[in-house]
C-alpha atoms as a PDB file:
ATOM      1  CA  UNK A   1      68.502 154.690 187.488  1.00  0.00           C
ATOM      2  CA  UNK A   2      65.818 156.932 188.748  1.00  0.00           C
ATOM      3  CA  UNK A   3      63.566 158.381 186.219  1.00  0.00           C
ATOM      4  CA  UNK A   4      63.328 162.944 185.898  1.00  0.00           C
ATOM      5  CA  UNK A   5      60.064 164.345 185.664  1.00  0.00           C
ATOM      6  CA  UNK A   6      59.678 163.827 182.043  1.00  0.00           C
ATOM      7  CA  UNK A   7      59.850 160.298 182.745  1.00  0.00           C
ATOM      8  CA  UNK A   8      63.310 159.487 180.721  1.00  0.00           C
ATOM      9  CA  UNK A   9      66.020 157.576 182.752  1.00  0.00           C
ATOM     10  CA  UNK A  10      69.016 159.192 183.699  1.00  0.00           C
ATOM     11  CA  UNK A  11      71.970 157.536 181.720  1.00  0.00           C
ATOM     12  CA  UNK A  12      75.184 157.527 183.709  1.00  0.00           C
ATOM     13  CA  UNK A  13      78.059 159.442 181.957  1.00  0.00           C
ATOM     14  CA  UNK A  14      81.820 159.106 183.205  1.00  0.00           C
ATOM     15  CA  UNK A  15      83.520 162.485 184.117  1.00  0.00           C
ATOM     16  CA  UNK A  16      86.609 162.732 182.263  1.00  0.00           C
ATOM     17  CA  UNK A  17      89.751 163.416 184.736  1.00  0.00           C
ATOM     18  CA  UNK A  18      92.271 165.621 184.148  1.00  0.00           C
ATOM     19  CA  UNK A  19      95.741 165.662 185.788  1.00  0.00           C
ATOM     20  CA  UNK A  20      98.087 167.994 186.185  1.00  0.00           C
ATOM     21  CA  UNK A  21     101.378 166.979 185.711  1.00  0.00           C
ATOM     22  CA  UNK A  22     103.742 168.599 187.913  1.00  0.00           C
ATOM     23  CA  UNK A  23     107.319 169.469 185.651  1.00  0.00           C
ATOM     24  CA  UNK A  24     110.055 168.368 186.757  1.00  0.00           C
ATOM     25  CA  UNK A  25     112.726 170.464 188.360  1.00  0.00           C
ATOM     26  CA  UNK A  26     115.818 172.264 186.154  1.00  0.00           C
ATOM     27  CA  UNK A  27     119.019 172.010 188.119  1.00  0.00           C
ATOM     28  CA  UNK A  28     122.037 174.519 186.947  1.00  0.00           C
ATOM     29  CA  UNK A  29     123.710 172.677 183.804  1.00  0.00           C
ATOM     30  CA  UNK A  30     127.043 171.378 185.470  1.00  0.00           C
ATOM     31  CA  UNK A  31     129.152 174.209 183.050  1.00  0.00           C
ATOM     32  CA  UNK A  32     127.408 176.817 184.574  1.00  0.00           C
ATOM     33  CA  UNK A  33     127.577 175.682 187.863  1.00  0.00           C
ATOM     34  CA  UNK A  34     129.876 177.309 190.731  1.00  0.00           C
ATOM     35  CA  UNK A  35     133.177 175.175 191.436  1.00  0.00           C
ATOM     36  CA  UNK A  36     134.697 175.012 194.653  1.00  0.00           C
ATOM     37  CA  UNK A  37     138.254 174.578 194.039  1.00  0.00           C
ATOM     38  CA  UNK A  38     140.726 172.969 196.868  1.00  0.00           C
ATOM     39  CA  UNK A  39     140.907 176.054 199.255  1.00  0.00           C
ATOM     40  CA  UNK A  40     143.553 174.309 201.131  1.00  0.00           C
ATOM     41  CA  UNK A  41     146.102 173.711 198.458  1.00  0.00           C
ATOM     42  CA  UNK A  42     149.665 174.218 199.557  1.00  0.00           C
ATOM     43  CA  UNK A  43     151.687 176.791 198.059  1.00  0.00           C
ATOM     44  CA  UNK A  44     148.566 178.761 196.984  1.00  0.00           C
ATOM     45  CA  UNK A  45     148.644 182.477 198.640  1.00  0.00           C
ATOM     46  CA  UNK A  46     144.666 184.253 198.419  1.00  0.00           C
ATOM     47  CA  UNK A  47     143.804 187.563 197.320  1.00  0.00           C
ATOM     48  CA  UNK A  48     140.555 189.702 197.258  1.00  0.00           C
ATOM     49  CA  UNK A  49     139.385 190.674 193.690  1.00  0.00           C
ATOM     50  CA  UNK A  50     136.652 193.193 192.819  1.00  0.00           C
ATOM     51  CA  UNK A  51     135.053 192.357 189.844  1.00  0.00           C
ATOM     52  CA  UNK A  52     132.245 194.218 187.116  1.00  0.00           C
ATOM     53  CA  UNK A  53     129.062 194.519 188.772  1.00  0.00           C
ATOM     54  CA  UNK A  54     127.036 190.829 188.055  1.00  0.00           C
ATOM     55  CA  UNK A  55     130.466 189.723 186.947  1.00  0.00           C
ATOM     56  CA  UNK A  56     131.805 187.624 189.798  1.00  0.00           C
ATOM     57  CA  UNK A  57     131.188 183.889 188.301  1.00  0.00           C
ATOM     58  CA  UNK A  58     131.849 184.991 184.631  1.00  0.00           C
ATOM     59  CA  UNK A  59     135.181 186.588 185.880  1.00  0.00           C
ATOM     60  CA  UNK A  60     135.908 183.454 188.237  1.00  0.00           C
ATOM     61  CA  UNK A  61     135.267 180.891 184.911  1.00  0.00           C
ATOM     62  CA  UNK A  62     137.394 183.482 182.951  1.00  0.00           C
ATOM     63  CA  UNK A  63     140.690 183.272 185.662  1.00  0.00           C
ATOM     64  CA  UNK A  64     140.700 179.744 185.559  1.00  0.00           C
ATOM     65  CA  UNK A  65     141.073 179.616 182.178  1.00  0.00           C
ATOM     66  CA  UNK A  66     144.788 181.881 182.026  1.00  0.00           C
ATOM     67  CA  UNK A  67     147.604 180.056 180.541  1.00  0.00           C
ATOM     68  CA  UNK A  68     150.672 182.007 181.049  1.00  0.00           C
ATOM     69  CA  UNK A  69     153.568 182.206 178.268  1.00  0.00           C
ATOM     70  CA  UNK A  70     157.265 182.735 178.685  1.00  0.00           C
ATOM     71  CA  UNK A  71     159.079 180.965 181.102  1.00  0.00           C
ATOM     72  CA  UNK A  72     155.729 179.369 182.930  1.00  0.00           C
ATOM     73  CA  UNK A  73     154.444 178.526 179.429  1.00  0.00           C
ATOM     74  CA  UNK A  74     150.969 176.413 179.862  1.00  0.00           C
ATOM     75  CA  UNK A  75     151.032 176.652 182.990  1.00  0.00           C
ATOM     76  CA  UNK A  76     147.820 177.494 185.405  1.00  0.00           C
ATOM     77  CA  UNK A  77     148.176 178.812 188.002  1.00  0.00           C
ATOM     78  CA  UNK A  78     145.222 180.863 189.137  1.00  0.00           C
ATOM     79  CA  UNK A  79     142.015 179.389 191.157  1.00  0.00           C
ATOM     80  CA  UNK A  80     138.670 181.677 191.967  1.00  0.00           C
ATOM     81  CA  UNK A  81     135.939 180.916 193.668  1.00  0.00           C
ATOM     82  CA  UNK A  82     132.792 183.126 194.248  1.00  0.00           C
ATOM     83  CA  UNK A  83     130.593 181.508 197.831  1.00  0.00           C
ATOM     84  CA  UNK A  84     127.236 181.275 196.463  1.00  0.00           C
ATOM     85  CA  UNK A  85     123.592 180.236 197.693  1.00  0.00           C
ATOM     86  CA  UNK A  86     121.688 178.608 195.705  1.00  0.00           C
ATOM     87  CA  UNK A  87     117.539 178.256 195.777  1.00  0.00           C
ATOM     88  CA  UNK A  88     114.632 177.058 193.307  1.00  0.00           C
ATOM     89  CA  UNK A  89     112.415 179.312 191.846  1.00  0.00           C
ATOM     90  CA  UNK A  90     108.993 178.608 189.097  1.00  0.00           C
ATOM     91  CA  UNK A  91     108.607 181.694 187.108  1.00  0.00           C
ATOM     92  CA  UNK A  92     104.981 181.266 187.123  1.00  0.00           C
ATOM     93  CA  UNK A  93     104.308 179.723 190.838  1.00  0.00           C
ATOM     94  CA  UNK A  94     101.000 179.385 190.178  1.00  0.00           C
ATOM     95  CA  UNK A  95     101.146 176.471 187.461  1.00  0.00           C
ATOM     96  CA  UNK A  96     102.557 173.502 187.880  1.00  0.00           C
ATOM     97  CA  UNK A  97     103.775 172.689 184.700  1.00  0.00           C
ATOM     98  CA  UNK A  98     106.202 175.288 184.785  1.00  0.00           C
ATOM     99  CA  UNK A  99     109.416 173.528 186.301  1.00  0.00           C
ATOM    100  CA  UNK A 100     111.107 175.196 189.056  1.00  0.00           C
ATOM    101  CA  UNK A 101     114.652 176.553 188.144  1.00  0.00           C
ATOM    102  CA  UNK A 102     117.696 175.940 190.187  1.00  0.00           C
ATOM    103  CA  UNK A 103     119.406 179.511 190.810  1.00  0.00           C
ATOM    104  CA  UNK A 104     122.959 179.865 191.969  1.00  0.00           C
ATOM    105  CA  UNK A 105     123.708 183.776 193.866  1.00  0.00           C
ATOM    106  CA  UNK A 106     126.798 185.543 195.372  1.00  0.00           C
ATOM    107  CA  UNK A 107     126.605 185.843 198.651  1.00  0.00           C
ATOM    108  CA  UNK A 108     129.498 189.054 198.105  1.00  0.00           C
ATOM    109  CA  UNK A 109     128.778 191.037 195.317  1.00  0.00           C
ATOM    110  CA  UNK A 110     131.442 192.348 192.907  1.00  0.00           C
ATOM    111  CA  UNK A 111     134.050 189.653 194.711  1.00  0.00           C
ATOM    112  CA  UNK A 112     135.814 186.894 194.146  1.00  0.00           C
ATOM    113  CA  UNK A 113     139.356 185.107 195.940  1.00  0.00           C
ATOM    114  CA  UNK A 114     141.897 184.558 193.982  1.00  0.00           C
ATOM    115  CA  UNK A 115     144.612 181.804 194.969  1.00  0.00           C
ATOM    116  CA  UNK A 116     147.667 181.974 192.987  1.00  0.00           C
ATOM    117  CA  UNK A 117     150.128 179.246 192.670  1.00  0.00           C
ATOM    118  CA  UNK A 118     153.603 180.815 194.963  1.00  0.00           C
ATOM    119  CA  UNK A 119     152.026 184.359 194.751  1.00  0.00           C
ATOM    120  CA  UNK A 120     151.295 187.398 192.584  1.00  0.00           C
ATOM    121  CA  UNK A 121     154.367 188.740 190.386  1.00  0.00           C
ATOM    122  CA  UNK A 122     154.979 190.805 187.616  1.00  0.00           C
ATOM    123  CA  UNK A 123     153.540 187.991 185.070  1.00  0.00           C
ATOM    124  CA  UNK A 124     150.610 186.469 187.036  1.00  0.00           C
ATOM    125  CA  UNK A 125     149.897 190.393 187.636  1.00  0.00           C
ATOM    126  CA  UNK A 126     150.177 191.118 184.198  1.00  0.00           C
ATOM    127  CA  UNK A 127     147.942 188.130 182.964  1.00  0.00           C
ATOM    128  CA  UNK A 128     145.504 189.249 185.136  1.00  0.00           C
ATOM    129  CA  UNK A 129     145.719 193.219 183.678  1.00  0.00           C
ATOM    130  CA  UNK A 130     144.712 192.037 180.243  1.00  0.00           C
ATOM    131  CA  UNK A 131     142.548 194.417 178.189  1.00  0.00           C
ATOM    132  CA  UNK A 132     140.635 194.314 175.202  1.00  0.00           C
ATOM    133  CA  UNK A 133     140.588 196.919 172.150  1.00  0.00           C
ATOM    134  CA  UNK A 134     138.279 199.102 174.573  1.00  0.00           C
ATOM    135  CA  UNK A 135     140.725 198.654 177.047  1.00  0.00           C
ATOM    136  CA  UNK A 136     138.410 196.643 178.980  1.00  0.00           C
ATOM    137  CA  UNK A 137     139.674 194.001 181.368  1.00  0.00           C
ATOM    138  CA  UNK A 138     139.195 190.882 179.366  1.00  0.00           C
ATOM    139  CA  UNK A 139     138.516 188.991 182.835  1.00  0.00           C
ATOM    140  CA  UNK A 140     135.586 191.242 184.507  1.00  0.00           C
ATOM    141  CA  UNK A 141     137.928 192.711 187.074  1.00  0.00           C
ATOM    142  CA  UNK A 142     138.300 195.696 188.444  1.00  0.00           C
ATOM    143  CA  UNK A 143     141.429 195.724 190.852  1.00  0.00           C
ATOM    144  CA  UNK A 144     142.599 193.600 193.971  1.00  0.00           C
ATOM    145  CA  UNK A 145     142.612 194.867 197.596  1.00  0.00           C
ATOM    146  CA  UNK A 146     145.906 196.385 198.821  1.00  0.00           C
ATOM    147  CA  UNK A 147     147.805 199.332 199.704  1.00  0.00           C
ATOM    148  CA  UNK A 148     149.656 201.727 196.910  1.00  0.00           C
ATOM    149  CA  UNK A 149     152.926 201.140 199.126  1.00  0.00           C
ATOM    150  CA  UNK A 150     152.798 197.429 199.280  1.00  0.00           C
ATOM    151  CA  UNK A 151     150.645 196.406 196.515  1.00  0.00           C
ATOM    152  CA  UNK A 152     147.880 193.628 196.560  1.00  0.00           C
ATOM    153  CA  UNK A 153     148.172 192.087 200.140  1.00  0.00           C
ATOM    154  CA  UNK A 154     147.663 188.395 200.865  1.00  0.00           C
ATOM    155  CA  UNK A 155     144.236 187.379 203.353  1.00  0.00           C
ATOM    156  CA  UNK A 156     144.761 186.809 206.834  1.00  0.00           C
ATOM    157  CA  UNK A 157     144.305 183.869 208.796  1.00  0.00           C
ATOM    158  CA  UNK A 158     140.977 185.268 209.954  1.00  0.00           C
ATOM    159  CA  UNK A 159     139.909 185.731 206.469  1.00  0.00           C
ATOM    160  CA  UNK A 160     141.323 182.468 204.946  1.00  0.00           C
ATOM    161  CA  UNK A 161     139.347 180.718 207.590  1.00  0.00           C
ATOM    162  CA  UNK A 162     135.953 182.040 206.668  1.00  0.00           C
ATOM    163  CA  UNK A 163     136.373 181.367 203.353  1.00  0.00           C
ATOM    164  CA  UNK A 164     137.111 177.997 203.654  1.00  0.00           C
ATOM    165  CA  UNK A 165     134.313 177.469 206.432  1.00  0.00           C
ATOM    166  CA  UNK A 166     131.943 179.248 203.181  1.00  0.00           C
ATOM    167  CA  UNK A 167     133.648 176.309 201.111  1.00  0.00           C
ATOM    168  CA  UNK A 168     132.743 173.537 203.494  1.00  0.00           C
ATOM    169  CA  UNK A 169     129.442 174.865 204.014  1.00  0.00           C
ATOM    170  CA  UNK A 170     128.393 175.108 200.325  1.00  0.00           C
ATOM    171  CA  UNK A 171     130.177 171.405 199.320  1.00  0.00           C
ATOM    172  CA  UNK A 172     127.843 170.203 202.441  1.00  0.00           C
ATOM    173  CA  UNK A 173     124.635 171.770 200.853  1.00  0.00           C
ATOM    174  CA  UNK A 174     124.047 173.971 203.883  1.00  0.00           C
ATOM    175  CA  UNK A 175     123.819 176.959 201.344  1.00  0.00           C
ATOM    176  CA  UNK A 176     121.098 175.589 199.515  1.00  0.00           C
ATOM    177  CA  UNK A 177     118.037 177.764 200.701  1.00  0.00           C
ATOM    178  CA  UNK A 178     115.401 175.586 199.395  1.00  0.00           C
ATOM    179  CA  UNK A 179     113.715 173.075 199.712  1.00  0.00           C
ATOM    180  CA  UNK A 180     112.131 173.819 203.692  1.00  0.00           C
ATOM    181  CA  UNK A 181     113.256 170.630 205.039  1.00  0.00           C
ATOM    182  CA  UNK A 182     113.232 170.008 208.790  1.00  0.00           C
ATOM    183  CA  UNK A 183     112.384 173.805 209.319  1.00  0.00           C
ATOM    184  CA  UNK A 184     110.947 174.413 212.467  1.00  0.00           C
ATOM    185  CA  UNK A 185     108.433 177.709 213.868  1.00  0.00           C
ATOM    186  CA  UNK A 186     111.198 179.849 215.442  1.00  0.00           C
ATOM    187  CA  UNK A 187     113.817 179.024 212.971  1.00  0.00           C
ATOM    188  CA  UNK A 188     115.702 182.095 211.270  1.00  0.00           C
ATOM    189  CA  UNK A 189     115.233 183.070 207.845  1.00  0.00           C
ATOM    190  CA  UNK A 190     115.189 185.327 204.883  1.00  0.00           C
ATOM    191  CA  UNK A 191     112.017 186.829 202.760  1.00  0.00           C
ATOM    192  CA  UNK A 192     112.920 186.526 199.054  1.00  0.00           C
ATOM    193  CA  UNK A 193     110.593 188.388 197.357  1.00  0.00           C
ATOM    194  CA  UNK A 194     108.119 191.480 197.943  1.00  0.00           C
ATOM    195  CA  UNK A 195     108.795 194.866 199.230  1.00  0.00           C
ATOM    196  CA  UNK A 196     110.280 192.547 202.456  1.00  0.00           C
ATOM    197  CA  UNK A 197     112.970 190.593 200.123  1.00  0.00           C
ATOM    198  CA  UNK A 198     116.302 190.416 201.538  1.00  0.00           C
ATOM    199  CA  UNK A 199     114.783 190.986 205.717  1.00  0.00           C
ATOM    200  CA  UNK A 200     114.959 189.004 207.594  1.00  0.00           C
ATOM    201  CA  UNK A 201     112.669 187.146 209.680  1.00  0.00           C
ATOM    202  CA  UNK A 202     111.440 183.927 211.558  1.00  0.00           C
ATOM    203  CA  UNK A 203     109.352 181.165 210.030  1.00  0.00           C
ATOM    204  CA  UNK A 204     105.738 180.646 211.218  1.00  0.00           C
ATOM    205  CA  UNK A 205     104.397 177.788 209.287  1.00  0.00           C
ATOM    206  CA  UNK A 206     102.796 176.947 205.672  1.00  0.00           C
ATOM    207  CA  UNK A 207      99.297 177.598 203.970  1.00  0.00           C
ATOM    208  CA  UNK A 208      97.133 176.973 201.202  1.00  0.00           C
ATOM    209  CA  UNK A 209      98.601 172.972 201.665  1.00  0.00           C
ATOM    210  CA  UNK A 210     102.643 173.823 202.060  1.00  0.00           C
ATOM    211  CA  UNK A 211     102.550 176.264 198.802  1.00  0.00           C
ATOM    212  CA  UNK A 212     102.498 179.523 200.796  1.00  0.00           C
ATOM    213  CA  UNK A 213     105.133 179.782 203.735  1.00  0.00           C
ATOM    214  CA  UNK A 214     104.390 182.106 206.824  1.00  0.00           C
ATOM    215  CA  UNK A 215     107.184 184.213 208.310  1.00  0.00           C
ATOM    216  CA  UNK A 216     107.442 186.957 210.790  1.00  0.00           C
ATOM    217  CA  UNK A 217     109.555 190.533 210.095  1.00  0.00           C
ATOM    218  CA  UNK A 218     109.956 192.803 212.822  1.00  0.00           C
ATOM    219  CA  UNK A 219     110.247 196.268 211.722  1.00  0.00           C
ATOM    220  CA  UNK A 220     110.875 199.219 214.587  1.00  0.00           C
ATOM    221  CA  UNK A 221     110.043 196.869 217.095  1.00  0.00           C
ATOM    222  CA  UNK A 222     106.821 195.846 215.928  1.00  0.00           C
ATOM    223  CA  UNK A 223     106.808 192.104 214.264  1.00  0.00           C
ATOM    224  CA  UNK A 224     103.582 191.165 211.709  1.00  0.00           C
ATOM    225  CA  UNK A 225     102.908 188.339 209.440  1.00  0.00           C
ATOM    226  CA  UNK A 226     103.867 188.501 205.787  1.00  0.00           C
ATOM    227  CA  UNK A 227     103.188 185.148 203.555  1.00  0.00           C
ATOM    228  CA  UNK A 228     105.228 184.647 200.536  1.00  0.00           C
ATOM    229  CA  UNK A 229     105.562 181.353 197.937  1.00  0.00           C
ATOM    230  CA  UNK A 230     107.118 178.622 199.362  1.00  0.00           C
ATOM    231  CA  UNK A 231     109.873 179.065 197.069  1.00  0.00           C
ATOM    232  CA  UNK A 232     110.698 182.485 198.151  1.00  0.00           C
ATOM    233  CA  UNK A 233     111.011 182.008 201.577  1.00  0.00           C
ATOM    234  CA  UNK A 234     115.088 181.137 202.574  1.00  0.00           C
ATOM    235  CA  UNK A 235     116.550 179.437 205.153  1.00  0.00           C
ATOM    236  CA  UNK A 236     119.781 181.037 206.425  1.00  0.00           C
ATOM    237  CA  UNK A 237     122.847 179.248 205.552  1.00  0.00           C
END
């Protein structure tokens, strides 16, 4: 080793490394998670529901559950389901060892469809109308679309096909948001965070080594460059 200028050698020292290790992603606990149920099952008729706002999945878990009494005792014959995206987030984006969090969000706030096994009647309705000692509805729901004449009407064709495309869609994974593969420059998509959250807008590229995702809003005809966490940046289902 070469000698300093006070004539002592220079000892060689290892540098201690440090790595960061990277947690591992959270996905929704299965429990929590949204369930598709068969949208194609014969004999079911589908309703529209309006629901407490925030309520929609609690109120969809809470329908399947109703076990009628009487002359349909144990029997269940309700099915909800709620069309959700779903995205990962990291609280704290800028360390690592936080893990990023699976998130699961209604794409149709304060809904849900209701199938019903033959129909609504007068018990099935009445199951539904449950209320606590507040008179609360027990379920989270707040009516079902209809007419006062002709009471809750069934969905059309047109309807009943969208929400089964939405069903085929999110069994497929084309409503998961995240991760960015195989996006392209030019491809739609939505900001998810900022004072931009929720426009939309069309993807640019990455930064700062993939962490920071470039997109481009156009607001009153003039388009400009915002850059968000990769996390935040959805692709349009």
């Amino acid at each position: 080793m070469p000698a300093s200028r006070h004539g002592r050698g220079f000892d060689a020292k290892a540098t201690p490394q440090h790595n960061v290790i990277v947690a591992q992603d959270e996905p929704i606990p299965e429990e929590r998670r949204n369930k598709t149920p068969n949208l194609w099952a014969k004999g079911v008729r589908w309703y529209i529901c309006t629901t407490a706002p925030s309520r929609e999945l609690s109120a969809a878990a809470s329908v399947r559950r109703i076990m009628l009494g009487g002359a349909r005792a144990g029997e269940t014959p309700f099915l909800a389901y709620v069309p959700c995206e779903f995205s990962w987030r990291r609280s704290v984006r800028s360390n690592l060892r936080v893990p990023r969090r699976e998130q699961q969000r209604p794409i149709m706030r304060s809904y849900l469809f209701l199938g019903v096994l033959g129909g609504l009647c007068d018990m099935t309705l009445a199951a539904l109308r449950e209320r606590d000692i507040d008179q609360r509805n027990v379920h989270g729901l707040t009516g079902i679309l209809g007419s006062r004449t002709a009471g809750p009407l069934r969905m059309n064709a047109e309807g009943l096909r969208w929400m089964r495309r939405q069903g085929e869609d999110e069994l497929a994974g084309r409503t998961n948001l995240n991760p960015l593969v195989g996006l392209r420059a030019g491809d739609p998509v939505r900001a998810g965070s900022g004072m931009f959250s929720g426009f939309a807008a069309t993807f640019v590229g990455t930064a700062t080594g993939g962490t920071v995702g470039v997109v481009s809003i156009a607001i009153m005809g003039s388009a400009f460059n915002v850059s968000l966490p990769i996390e935040d940046v959805h692709k349009t289902a």
